[in-house]
PDB file of N, CA and C in Angstrom:
ATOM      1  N   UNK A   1      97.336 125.552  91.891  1.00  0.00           N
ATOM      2  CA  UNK A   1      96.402 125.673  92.973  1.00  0.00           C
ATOM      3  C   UNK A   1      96.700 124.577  93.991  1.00  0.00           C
ATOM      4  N   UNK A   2      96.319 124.783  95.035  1.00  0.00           N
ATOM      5  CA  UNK A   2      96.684 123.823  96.366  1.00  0.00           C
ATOM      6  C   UNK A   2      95.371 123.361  96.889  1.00  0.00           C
ATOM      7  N   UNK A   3      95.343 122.350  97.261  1.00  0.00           N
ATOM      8  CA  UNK A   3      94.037 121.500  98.001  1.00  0.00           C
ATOM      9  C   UNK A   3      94.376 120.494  99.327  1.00  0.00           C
ATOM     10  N   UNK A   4      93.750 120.276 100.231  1.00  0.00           N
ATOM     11  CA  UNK A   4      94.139 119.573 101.104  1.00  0.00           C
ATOM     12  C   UNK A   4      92.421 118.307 101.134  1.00  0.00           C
ATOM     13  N   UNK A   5      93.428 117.353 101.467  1.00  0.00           N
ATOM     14  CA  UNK A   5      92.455 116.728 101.096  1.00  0.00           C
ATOM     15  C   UNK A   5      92.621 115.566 102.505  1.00  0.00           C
ATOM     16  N   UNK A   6      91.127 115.274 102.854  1.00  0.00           N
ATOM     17  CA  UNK A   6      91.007 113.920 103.873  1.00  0.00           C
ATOM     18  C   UNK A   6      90.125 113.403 103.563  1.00  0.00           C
ATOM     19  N   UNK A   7      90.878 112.335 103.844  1.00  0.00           N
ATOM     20  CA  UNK A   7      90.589 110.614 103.464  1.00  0.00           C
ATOM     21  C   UNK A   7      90.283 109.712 104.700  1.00  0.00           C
ATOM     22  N   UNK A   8      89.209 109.551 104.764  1.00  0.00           N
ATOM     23  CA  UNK A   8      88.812 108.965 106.138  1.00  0.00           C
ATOM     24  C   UNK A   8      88.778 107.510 105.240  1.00  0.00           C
ATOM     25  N   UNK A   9      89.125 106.359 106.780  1.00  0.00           N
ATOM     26  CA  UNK A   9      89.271 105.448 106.751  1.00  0.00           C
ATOM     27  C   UNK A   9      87.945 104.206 106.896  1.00  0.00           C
ATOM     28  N   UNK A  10      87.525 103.231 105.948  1.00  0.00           N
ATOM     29  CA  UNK A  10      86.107 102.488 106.509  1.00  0.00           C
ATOM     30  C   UNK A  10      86.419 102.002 107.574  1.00  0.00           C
ATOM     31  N   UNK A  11      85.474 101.800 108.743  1.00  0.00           N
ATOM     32  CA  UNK A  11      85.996 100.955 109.765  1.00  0.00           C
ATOM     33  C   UNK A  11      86.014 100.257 109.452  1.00  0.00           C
ATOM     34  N   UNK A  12      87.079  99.142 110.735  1.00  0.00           N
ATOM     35  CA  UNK A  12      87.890  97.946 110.647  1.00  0.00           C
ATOM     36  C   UNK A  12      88.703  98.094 109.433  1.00  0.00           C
ATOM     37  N   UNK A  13      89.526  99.002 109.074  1.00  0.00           N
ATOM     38  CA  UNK A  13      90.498  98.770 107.895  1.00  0.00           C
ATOM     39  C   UNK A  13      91.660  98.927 108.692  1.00  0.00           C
ATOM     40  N   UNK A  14      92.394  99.022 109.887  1.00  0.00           N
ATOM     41  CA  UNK A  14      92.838  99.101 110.161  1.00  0.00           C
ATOM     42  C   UNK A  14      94.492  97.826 109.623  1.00  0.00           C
ATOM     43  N   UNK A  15      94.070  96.415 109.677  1.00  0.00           N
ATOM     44  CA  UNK A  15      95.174  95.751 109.271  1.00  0.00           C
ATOM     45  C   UNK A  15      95.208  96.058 107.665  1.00  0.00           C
ATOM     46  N   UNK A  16      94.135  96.365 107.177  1.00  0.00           N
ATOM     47  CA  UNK A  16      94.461  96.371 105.769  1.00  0.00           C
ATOM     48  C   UNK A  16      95.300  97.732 105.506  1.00  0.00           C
ATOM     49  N   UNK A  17      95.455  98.640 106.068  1.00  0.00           N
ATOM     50  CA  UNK A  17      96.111 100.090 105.966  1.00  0.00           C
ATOM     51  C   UNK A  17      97.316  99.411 106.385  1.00  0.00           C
ATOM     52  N   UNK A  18      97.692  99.089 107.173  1.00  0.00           N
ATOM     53  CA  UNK A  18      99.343  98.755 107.392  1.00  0.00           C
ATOM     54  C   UNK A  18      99.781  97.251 106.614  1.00  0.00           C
ATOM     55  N   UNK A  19      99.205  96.989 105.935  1.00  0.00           N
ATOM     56  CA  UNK A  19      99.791  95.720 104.985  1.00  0.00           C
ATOM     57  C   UNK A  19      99.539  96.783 103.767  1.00  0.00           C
ATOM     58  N   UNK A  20      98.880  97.561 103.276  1.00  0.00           N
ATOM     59  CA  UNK A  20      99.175  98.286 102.026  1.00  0.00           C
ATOM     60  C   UNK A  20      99.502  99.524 101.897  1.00  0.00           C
ATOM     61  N   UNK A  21      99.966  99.810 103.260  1.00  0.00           N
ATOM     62  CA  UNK A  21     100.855 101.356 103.253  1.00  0.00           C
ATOM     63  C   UNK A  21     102.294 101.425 102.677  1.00  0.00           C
ATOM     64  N   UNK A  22     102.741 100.094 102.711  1.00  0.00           N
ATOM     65  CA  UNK A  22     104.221 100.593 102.008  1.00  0.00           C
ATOM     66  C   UNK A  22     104.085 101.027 100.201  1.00  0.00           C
ATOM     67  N   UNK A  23     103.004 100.564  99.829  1.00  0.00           N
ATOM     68  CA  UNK A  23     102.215 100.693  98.263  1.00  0.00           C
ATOM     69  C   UNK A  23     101.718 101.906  97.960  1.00  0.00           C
ATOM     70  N   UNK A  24     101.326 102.168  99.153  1.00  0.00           N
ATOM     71  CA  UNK A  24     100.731 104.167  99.246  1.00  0.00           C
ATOM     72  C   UNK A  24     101.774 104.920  99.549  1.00  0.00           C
ATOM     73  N   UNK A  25     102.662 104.537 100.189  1.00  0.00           N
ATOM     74  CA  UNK A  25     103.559 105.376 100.404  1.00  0.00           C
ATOM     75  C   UNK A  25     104.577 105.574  99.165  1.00  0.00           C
ATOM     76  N   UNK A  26     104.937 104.843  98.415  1.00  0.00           N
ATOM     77  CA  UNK A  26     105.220 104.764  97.329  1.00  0.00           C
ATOM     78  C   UNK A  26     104.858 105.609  96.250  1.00  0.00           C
ATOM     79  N   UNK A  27     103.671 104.874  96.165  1.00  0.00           N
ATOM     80  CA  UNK A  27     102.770 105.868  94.847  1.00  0.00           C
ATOM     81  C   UNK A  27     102.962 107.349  95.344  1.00  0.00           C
ATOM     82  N   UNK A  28     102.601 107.937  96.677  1.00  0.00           N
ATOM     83  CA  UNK A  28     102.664 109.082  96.681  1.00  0.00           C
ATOM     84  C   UNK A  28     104.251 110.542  96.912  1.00  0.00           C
ATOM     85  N   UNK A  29     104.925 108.831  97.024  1.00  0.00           N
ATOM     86  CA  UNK A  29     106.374 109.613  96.824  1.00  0.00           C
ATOM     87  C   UNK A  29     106.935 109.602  95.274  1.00  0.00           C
ATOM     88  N   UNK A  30     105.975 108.739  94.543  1.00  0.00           N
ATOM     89  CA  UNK A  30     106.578 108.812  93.199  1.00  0.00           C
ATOM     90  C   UNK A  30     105.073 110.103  92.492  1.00  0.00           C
ATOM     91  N   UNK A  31     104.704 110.792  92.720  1.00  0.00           N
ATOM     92  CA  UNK A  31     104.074 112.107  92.507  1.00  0.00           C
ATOM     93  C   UNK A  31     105.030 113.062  92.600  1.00  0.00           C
ATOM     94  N   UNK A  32     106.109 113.190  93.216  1.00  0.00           N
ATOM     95  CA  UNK A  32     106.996 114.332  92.904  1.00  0.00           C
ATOM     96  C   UNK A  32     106.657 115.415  93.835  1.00  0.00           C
ATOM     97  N   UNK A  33     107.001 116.430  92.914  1.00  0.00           N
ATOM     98  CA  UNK A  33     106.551 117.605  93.599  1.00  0.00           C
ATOM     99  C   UNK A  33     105.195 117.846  93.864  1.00  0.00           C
ATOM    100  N   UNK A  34     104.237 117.440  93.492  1.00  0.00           N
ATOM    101  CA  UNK A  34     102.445 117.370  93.399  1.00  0.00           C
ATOM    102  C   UNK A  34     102.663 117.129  95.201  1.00  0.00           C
ATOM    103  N   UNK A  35     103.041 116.641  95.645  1.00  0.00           N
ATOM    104  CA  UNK A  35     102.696 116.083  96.966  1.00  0.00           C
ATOM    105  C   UNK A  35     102.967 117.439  97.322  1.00  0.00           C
ATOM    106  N   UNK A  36     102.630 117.977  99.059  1.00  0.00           N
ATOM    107  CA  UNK A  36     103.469 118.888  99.438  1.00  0.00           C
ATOM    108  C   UNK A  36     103.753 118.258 101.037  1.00  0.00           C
ATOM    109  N   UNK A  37     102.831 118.217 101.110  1.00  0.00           N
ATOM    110  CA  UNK A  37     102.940 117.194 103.120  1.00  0.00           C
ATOM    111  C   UNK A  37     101.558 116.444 103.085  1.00  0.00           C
ATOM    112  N   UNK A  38     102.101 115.242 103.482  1.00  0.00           N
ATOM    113  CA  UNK A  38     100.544 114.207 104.225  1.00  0.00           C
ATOM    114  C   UNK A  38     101.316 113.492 104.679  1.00  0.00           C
ATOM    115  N   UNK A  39      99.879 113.114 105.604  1.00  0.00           N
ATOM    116  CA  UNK A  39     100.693 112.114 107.185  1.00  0.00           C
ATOM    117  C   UNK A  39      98.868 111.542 107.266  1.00  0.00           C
ATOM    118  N   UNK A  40      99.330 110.457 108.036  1.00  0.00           N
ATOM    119  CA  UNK A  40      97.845 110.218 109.029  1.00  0.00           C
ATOM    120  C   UNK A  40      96.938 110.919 109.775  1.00  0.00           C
ATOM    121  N   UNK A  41      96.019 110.334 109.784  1.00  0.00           N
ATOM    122  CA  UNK A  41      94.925 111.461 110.518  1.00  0.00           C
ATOM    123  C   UNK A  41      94.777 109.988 111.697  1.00  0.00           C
ATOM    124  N   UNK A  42      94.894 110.728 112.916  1.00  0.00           N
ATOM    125  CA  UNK A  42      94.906 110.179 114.151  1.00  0.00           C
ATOM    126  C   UNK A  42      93.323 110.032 114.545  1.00  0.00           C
ATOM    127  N   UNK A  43      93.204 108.829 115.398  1.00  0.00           N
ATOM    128  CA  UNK A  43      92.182 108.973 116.258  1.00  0.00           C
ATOM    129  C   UNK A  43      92.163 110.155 117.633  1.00  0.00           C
ATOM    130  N   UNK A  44      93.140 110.233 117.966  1.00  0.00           N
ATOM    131  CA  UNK A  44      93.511 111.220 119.563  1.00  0.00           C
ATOM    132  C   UNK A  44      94.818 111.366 119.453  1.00  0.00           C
ATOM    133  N   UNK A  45      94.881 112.326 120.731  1.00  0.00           N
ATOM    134  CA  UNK A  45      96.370 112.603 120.223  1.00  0.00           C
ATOM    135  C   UNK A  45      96.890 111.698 121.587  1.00  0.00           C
ATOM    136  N   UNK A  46      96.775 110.784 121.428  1.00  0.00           N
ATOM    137  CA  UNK A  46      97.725 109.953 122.483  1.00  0.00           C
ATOM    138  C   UNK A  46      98.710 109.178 121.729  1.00  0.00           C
ATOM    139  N   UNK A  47      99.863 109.260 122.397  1.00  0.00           N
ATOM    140  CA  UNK A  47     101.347 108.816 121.196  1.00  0.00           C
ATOM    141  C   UNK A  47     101.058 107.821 120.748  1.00  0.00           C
ATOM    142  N   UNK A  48     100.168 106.509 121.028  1.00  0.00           N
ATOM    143  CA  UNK A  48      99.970 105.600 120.420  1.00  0.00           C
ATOM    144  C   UNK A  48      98.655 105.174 120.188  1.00  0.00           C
ATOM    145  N   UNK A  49      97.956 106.548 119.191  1.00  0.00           N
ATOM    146  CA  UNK A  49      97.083 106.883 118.431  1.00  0.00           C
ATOM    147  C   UNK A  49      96.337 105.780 117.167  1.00  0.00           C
ATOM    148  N   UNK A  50      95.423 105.567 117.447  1.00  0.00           N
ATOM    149  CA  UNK A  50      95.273 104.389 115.818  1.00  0.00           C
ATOM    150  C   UNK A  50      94.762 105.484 114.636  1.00  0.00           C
ATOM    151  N   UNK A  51      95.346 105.244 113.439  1.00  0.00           N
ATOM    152  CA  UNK A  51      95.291 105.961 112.336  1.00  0.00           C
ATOM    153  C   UNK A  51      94.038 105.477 111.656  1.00  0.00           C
ATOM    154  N   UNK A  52      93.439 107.085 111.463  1.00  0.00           N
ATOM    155  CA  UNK A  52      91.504 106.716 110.993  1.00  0.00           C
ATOM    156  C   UNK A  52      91.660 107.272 109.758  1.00  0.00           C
ATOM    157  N   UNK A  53      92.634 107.768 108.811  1.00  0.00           N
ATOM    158  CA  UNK A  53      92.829 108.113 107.661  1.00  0.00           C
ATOM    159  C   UNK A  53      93.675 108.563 107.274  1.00  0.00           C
ATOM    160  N   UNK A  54      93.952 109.536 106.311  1.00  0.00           N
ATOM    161  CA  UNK A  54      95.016 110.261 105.463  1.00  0.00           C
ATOM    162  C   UNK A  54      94.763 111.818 104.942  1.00  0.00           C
ATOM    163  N   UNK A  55      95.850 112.502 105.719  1.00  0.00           N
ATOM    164  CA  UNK A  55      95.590 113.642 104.819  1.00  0.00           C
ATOM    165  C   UNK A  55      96.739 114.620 103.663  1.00  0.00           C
ATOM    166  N   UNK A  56      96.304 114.939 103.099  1.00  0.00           N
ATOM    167  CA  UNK A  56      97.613 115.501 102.137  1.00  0.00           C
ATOM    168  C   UNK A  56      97.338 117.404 101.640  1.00  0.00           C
ATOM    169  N   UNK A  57      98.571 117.484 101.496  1.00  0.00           N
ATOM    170  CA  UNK A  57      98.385 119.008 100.679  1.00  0.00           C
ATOM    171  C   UNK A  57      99.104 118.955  99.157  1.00  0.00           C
ATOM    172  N   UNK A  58      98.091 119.300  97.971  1.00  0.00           N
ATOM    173  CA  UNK A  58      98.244 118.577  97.130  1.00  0.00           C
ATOM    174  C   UNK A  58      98.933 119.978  96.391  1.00  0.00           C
ATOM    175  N   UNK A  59      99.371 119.921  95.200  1.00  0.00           N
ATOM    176  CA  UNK A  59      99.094 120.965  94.677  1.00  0.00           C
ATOM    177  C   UNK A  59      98.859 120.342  92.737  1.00  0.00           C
ATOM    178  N   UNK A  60      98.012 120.988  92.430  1.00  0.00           N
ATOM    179  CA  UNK A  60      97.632 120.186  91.241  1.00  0.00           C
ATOM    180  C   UNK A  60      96.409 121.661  90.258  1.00  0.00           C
ATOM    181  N   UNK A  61      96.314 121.167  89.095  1.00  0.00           N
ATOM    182  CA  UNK A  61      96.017 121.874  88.356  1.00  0.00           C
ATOM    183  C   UNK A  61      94.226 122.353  88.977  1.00  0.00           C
ATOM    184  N   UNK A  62      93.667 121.505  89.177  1.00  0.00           N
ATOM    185  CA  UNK A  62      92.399 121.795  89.576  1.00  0.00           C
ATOM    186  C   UNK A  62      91.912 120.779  90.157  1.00  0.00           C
ATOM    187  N   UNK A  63      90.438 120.633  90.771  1.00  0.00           N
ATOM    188  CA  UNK A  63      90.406 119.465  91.599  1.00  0.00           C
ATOM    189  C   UNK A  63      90.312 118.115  90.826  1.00  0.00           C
ATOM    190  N   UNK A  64      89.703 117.934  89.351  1.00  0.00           N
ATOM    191  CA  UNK A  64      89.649 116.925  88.794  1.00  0.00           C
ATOM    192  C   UNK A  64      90.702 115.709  89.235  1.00  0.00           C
ATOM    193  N   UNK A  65      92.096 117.171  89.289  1.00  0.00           N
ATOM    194  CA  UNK A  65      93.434 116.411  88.929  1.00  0.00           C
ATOM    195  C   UNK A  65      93.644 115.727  90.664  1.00  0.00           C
ATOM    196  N   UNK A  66      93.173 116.325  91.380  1.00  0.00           N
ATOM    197  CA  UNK A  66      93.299 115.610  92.682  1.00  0.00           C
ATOM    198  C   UNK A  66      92.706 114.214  92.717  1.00  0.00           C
ATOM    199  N   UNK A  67      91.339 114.658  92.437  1.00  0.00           N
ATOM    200  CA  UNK A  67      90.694 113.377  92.573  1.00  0.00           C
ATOM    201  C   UNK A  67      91.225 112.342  91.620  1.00  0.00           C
ATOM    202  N   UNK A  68      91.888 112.467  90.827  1.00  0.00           N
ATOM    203  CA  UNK A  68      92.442 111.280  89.773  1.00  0.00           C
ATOM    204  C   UNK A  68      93.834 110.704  90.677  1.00  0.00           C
ATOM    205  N   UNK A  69      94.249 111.448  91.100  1.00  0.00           N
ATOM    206  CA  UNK A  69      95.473 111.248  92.392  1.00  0.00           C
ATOM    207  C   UNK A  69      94.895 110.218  93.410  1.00  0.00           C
ATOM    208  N   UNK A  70      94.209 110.825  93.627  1.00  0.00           N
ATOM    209  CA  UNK A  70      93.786 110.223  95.015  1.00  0.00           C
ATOM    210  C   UNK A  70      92.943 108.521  94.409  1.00  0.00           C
ATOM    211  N   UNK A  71      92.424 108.581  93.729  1.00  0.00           N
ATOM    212  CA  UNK A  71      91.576 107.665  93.072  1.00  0.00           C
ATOM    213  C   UNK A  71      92.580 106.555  92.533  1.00  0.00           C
ATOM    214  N   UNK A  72      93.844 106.766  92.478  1.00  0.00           N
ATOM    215  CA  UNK A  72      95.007 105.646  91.862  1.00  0.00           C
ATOM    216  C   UNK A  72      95.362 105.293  93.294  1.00  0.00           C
ATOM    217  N   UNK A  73      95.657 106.071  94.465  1.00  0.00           N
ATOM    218  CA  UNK A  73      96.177 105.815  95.606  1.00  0.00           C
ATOM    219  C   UNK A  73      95.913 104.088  95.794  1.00  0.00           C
ATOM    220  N   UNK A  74      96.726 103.056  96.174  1.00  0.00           N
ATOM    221  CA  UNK A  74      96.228 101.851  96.673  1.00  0.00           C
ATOM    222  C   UNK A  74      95.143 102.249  97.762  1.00  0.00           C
ATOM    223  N   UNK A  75      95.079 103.334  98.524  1.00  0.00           N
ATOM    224  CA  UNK A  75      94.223 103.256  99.792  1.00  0.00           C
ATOM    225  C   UNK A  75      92.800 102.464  99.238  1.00  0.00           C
ATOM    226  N   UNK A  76      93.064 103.597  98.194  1.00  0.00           N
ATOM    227  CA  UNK A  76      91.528 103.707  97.150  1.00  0.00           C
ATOM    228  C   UNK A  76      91.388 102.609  96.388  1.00  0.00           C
ATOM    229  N   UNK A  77      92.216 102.148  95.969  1.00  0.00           N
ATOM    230  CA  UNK A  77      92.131 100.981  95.158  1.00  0.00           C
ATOM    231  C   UNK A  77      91.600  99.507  95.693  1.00  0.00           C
ATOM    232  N   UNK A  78      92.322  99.298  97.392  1.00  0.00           N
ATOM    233  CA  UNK A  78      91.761  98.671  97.856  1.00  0.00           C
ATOM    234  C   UNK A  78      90.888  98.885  98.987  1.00  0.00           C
ATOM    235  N   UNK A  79      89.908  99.442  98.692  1.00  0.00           N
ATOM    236  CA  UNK A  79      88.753  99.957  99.879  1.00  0.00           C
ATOM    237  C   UNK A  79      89.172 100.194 100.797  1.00  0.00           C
ATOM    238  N   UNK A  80      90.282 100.942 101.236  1.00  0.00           N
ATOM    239  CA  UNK A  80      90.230 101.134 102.896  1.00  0.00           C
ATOM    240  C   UNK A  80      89.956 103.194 102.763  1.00  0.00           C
ATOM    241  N   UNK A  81      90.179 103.561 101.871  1.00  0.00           N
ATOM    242  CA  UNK A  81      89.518 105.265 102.186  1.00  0.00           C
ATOM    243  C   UNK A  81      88.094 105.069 101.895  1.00  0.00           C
ATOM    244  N   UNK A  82      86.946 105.502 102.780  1.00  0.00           N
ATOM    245  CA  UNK A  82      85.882 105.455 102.514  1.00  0.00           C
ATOM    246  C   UNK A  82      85.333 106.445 101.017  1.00  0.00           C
ATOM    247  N   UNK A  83      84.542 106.740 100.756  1.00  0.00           N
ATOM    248  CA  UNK A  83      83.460 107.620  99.702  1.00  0.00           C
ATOM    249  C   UNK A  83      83.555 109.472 100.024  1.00  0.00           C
ATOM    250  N   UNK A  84      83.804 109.206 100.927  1.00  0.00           N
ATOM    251  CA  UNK A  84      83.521 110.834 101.690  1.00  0.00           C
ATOM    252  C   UNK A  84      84.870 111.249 101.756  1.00  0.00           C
ATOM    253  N   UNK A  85      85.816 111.467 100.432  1.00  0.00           N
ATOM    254  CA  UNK A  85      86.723 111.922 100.618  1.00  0.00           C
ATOM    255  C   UNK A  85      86.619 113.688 100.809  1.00  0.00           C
ATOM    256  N   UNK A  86      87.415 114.274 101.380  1.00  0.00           N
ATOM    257  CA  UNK A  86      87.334 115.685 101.322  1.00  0.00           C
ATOM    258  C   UNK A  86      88.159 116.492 100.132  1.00  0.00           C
ATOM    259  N   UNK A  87      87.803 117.240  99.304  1.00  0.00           N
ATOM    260  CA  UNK A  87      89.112 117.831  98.369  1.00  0.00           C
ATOM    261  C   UNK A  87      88.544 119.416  98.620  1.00  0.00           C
ATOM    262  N   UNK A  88      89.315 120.119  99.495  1.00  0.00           N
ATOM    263  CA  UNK A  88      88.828 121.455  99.663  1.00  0.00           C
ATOM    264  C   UNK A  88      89.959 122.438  98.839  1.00  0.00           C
ATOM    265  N   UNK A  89      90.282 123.057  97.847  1.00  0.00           N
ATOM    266  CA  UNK A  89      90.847 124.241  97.389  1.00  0.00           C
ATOM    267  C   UNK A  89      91.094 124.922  98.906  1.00  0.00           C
ATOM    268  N   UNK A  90      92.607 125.725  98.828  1.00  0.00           N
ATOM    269  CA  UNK A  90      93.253 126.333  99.782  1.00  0.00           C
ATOM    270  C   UNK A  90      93.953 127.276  98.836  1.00  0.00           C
ATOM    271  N   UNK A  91      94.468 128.368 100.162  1.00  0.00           N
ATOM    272  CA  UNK A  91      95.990 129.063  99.287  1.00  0.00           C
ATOM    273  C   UNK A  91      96.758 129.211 100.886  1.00  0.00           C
ATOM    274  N   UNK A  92      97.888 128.540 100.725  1.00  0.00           N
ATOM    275  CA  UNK A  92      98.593 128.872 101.534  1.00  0.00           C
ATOM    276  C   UNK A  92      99.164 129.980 102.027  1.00  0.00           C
ATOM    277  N   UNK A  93      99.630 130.426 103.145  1.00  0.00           N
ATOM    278  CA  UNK A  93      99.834 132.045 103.091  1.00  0.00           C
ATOM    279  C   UNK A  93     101.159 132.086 104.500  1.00  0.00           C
ATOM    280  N   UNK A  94     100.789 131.380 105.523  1.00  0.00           N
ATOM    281  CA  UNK A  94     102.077 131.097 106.429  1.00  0.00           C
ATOM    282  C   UNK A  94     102.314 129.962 106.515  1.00  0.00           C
ATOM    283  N   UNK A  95     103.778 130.091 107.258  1.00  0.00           N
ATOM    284  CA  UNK A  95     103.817 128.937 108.126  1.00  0.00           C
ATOM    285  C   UNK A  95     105.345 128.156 107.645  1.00  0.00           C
ATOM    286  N   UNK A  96     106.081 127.085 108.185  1.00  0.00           N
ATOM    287  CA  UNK A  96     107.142 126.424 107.673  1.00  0.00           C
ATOM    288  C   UNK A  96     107.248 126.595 106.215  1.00  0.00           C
ATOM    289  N   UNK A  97     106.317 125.827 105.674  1.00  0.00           N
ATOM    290  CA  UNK A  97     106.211 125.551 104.316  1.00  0.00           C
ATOM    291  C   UNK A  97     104.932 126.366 103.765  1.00  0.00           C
ATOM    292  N   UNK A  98     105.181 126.963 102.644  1.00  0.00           N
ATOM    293  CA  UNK A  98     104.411 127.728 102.029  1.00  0.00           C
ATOM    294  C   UNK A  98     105.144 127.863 100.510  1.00  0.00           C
ATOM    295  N   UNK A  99     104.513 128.019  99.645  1.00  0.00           N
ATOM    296  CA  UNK A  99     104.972 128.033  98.003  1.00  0.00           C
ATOM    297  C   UNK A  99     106.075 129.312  98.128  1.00  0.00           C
ATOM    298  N   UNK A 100     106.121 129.498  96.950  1.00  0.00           N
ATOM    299  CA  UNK A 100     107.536 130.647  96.747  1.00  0.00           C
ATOM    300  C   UNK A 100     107.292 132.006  96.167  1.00  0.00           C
TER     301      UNK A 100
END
């Protein structure tokens, strides 16, 4: 099953997200195939946008298994994703990337 999930950011976390993004970025490249695409969630779309969170397309057994994902993330570990994470169930159907 597939889920997309956003991760809004507490305010003022801003320096703490770029001193512990190389740690998130990590963890979520060592998930493997579980990942499918995440990037930042922008404030605006002006090219030099400040990043207000994270979003991902997960694919994982059910949501438990997301939230245990997401819950190891450093974001999470060190308070910068707020409480109000989103984990919505999806099925992909178009587009670049789509399952097989």
């Amino acid at each position: 099953m597939f889920f997309i999930v956003l991760a809004y950011d507490k305010p003022g976390m801003l320096a703490q997200r770029l001193a512990h993004r190389p740690a998130h970025v990590d963890y979520w490249v060592g998930q493997g195939d579980a990942l499918k695409v995440a990037g930042a969630m922008l404030a605006s779309d002006a090219a030099d946008a400040t990043p207000i969170g994270s979003s991902f397309l997960i694919e994982a057994e059910d949501e438990a298994a997301v939230r245990a994902l997401v819950a190891a993330d450093p974001f999470t570990i060190e308070g910068i994703f707020g409480d109000d994470v989103t984990v919505q169930p999806v099925r992909p159907a178009l587009g670049v990337w789509r399952p097989a």
